[in-house]
C-alpha atoms as a PDB file:
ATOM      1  CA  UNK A   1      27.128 -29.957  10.175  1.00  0.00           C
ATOM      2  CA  UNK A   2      25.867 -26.502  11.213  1.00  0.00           C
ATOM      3  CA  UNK A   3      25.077 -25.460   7.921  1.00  0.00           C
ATOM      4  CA  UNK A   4      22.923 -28.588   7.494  1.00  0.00           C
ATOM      5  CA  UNK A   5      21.114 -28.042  10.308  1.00  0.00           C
ATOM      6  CA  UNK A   6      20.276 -24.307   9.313  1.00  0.00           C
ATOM      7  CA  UNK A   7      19.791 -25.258   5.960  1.00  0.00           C
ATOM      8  CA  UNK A   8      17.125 -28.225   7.127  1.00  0.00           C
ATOM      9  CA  UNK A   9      15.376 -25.262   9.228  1.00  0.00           C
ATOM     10  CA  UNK A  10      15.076 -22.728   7.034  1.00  0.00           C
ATOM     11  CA  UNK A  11      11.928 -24.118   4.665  1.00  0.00           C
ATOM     12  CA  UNK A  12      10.245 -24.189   8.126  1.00  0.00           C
ATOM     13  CA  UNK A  13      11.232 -20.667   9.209  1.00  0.00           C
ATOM     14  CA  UNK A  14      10.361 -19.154   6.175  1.00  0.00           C
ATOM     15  CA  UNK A  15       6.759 -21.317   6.015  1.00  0.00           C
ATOM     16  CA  UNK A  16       6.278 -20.272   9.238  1.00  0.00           C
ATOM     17  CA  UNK A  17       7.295 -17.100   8.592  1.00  0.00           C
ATOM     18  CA  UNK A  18       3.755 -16.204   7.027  1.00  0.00           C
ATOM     19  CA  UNK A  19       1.049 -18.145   8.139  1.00  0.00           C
ATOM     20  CA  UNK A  20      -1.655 -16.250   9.551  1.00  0.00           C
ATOM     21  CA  UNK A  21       0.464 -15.133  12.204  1.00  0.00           C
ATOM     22  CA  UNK A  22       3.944 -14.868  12.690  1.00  0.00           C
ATOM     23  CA  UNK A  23       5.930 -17.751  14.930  1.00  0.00           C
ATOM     24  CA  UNK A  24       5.380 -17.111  18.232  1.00  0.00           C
ATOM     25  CA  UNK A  25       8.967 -17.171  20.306  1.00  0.00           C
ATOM     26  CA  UNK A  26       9.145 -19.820  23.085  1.00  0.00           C
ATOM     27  CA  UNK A  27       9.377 -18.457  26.232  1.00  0.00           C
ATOM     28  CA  UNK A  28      12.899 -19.276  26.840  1.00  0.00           C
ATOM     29  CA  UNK A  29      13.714 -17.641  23.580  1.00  0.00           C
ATOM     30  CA  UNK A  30      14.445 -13.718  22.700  1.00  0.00           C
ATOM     31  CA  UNK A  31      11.456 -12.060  21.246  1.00  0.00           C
ATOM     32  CA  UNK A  32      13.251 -10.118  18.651  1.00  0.00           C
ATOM     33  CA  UNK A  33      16.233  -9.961  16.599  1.00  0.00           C
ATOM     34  CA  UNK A  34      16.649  -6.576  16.023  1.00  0.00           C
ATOM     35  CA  UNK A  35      18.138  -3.105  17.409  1.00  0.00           C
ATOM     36  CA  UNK A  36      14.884  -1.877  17.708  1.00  0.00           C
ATOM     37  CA  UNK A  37      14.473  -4.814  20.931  1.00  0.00           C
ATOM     38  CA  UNK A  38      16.078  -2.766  23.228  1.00  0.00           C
ATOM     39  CA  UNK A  39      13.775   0.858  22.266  1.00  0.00           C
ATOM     40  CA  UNK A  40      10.812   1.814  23.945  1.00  0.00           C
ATOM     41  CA  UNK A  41       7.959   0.576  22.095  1.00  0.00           C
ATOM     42  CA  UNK A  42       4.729   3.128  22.253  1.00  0.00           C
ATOM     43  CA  UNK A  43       1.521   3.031  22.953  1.00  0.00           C
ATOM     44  CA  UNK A  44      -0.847   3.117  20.314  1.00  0.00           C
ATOM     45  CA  UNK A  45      -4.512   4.230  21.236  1.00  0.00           C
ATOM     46  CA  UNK A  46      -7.152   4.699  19.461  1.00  0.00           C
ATOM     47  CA  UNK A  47      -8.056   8.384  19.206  1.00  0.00           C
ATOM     48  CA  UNK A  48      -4.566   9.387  19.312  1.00  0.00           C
ATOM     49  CA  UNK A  49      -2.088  10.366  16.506  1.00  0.00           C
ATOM     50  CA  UNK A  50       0.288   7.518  15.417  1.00  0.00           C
ATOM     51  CA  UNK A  51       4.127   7.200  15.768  1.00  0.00           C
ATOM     52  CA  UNK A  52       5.240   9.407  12.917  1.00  0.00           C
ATOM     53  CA  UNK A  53       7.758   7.744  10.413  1.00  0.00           C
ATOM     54  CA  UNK A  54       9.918   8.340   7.515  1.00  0.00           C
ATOM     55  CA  UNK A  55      11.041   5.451   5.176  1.00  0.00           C
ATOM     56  CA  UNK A  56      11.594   5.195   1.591  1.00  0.00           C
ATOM     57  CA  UNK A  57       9.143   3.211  -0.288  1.00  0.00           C
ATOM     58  CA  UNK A  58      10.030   0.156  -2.619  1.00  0.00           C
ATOM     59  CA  UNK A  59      10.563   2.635  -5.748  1.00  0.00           C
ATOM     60  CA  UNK A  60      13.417   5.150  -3.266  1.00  0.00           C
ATOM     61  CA  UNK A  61      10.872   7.591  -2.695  1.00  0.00           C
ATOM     62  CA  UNK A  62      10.305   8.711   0.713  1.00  0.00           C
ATOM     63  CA  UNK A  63       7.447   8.433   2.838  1.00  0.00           C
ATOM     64  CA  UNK A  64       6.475  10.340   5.784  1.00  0.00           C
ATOM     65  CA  UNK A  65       3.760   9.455   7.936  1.00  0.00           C
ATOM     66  CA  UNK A  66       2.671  12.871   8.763  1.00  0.00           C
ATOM     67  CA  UNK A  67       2.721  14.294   5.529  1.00  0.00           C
ATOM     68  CA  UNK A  68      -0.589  12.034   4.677  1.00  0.00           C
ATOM     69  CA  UNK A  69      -2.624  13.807   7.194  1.00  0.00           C
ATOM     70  CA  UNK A  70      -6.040  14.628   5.756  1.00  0.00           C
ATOM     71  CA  UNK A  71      -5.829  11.093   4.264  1.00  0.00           C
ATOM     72  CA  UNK A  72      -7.314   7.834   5.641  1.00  0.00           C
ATOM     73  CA  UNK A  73      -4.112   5.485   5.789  1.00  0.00           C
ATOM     74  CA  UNK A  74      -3.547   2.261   6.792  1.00  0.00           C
ATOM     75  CA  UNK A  75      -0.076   1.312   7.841  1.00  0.00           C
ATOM     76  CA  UNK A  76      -0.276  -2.410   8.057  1.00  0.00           C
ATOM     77  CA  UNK A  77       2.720  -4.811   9.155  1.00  0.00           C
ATOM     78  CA  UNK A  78       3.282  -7.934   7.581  1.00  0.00           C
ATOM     79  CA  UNK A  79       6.243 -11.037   7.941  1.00  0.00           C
ATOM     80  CA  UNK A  80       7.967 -11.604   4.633  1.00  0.00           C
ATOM     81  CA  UNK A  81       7.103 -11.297   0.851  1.00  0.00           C
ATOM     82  CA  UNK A  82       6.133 -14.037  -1.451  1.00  0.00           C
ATOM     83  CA  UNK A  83       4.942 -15.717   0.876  1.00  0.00           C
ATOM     84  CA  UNK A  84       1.059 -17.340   0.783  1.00  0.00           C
ATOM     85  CA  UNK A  85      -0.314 -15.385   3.679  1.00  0.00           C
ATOM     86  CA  UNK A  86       1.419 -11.859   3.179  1.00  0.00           C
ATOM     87  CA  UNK A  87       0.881 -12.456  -0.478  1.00  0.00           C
ATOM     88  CA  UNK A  88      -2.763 -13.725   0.079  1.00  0.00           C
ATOM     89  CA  UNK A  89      -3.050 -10.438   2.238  1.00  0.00           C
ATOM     90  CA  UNK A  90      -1.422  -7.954  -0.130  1.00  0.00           C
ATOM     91  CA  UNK A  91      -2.894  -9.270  -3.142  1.00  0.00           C
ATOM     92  CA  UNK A  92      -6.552  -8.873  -1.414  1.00  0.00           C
ATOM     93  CA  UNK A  93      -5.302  -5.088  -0.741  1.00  0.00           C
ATOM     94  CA  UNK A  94      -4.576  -4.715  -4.196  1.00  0.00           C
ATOM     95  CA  UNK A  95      -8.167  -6.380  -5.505  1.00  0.00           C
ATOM     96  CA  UNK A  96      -9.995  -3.775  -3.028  1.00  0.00           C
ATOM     97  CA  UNK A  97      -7.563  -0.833  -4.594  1.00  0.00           C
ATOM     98  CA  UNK A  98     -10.197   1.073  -6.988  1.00  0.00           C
ATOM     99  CA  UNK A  99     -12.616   1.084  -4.132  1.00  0.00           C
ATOM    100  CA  UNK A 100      -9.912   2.131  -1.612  1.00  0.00           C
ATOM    101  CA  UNK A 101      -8.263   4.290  -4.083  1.00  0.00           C
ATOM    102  CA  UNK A 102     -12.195   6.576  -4.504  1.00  0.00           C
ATOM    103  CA  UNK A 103     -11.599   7.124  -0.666  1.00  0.00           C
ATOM    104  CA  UNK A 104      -8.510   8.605  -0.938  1.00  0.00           C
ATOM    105  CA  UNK A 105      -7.065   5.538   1.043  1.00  0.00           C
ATOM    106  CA  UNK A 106      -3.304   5.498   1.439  1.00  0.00           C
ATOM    107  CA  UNK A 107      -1.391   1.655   2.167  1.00  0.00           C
ATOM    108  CA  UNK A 108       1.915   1.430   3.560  1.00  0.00           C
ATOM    109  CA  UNK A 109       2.911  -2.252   4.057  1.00  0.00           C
ATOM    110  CA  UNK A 110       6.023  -2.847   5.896  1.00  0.00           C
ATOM    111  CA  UNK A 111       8.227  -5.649   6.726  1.00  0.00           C
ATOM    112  CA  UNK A 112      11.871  -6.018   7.589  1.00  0.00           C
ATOM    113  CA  UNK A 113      12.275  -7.461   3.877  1.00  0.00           C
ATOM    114  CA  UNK A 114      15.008  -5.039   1.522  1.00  0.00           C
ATOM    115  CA  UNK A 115      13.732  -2.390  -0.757  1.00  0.00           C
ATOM    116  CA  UNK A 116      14.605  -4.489  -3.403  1.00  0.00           C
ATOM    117  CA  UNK A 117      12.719  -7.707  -1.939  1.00  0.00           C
ATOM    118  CA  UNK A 118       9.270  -4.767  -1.790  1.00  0.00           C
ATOM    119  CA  UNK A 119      10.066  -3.676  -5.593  1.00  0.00           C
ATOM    120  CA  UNK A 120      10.205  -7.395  -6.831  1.00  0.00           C
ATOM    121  CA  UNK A 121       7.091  -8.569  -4.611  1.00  0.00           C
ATOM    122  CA  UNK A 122       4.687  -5.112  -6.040  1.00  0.00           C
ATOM    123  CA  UNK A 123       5.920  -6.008  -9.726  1.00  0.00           C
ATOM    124  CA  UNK A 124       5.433  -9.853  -9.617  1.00  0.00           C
ATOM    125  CA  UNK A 125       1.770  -9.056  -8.205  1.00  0.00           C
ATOM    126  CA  UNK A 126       1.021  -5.938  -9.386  1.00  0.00           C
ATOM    127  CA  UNK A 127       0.917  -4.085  -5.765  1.00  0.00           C
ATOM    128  CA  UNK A 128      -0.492  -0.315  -6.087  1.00  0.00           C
ATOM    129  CA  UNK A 129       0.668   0.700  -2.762  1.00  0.00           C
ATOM    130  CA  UNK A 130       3.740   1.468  -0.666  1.00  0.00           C
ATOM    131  CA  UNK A 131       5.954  -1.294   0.223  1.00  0.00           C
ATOM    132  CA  UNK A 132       8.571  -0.351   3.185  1.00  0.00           C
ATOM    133  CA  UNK A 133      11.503  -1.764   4.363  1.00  0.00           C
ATOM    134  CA  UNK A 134      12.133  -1.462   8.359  1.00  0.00           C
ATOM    135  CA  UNK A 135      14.638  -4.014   8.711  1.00  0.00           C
ATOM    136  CA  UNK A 136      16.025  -3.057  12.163  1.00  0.00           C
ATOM    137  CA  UNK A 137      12.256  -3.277  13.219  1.00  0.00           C
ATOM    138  CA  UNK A 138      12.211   0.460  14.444  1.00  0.00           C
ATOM    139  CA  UNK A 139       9.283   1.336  13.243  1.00  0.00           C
ATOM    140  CA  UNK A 140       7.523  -2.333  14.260  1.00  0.00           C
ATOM    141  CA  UNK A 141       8.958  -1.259  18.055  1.00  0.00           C
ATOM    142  CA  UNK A 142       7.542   2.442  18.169  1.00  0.00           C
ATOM    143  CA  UNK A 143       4.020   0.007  17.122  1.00  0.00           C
ATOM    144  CA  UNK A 144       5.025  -1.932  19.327  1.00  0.00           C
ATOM    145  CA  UNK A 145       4.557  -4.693  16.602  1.00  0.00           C
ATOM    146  CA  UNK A 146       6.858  -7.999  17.746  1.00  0.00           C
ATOM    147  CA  UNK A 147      10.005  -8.607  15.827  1.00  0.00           C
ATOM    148  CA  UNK A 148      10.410 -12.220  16.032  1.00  0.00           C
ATOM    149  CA  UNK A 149      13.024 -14.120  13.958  1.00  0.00           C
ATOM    150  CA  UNK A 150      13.242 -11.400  11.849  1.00  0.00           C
ATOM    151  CA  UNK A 151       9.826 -11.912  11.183  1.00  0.00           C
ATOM    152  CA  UNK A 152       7.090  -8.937  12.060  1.00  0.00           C
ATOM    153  CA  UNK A 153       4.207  -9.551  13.346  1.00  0.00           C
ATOM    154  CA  UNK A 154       0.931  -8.923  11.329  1.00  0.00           C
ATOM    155  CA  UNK A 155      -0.837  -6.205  12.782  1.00  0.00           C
ATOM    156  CA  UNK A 156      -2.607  -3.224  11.359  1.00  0.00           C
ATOM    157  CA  UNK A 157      -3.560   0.589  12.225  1.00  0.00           C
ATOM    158  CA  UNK A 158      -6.108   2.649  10.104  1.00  0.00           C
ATOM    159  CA  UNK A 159      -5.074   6.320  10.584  1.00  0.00           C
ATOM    160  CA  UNK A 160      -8.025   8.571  10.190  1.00  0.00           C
ATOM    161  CA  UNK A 161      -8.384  11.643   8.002  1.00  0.00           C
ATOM    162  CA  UNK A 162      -7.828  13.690  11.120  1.00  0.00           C
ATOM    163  CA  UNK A 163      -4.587  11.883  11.839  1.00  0.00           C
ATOM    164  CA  UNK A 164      -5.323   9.952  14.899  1.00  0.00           C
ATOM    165  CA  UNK A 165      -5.494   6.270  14.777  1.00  0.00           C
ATOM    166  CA  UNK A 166      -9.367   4.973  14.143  1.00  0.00           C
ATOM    167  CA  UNK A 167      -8.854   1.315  14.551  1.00  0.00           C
ATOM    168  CA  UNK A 168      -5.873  -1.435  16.045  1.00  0.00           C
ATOM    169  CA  UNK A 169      -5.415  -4.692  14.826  1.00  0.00           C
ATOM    170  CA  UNK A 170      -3.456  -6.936  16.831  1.00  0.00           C
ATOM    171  CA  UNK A 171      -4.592  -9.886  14.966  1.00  0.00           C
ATOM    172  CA  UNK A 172      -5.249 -10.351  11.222  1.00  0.00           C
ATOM    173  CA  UNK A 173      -7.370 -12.794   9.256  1.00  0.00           C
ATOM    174  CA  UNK A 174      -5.765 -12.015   5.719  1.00  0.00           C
ATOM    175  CA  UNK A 175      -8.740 -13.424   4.495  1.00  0.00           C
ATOM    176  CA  UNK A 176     -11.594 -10.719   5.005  1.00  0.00           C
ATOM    177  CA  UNK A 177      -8.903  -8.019   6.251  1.00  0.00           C
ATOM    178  CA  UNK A 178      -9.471  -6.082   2.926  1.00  0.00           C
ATOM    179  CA  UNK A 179     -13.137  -5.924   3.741  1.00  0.00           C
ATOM    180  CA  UNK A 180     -12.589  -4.720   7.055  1.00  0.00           C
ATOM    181  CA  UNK A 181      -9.969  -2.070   5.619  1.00  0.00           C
ATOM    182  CA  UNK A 182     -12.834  -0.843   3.230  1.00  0.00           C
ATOM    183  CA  UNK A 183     -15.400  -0.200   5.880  1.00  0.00           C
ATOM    184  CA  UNK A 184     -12.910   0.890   8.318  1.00  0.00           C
ATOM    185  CA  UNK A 185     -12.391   3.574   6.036  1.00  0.00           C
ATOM    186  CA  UNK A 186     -16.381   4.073   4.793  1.00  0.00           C
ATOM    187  CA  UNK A 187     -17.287   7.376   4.926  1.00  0.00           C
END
């Protein structure tokens, strides 16, 4: 009977999983599923550098957050690939690319999806960027980006060629977020 149930509930989780926003926890309910729930999460201010990282990208090459200094990056986090809003997002980074791509603009998308998942959803939609996993939602926490039934939480962070973070979003319209990405990171 259990494995109805969770069955039943899983088109739901997963629809939910992507809508604008992730599903917001009731407030009975844990707010993350992850290791990273019980880390500090940081601060992130504008005019300050960002938590560094170092992940390996959807291809098994690694990234390191501080090694793009002298770059305008955005380091956006998004629920789960494939599905309409992340794809709706990710798709809109990828029309904006040759624009973004004249600025020097480096994208690192990340989600608690596998490596494999981020190499399947770049080839089915032809994705230009970096696609990285972070499935205990460490680097979400030191963003202090919610982990929420194993969903992240869309949020964004534009990095600025001097390495300090130039703009925060807590909340993401995935349908004019590439627009504000390109004139975030206007000359």
């Amino acid at each position: 009977m259990k494995r109805i149930v969770l069955l039943a509930t899983l088109p739901l989780t997963l629809a939910l999983g992507c809508a604008k926003d992730s599903p917001q926890p009731s407030p009975s309910a844990p707010s993350t599923t992850s290791a990273a729930a019980s880390a500090p999460a940081t601060e992130v201010t504008v005019g300050q550098p960002p938590p560094d990282f170092t992940a390996t990208d959807q291809d098994g090459k690694p990234v390191h957050l501080a090694d793009l200094k002298g770059k305008p990056v955005v380091v956006y986090f998004y629920p789960k690939d494939e599905t309409p809003g992340c794809t709706k997002e990710a798709c809109s980074f990828r029309d904006a690319w040759a624009d973004l791509q004249k600025k020097g603009v480096v994208i690192i998308g990340i989600s608690t999806d596998s490596a494999a998942s981020h190499k399947a959803f770049a080839s089915n939609h032809q994705l230009p960027f970096t696609l990285v996993s972070d499935p205990d939602g460490v680097i979400a926490a030191k963003y202090g980006v919610p982990v929420t039934l194993g969903f992240t939480k869309r949020q964004s962070f534009v990095v600025g060629v001097d390495g300090n973070v130039k703009k925060i979003y807590r909340s993401v319209d995935v349908s004019k977020h590439a627009a504000e990405i390109a004139q975030d990171t206007a000359s």
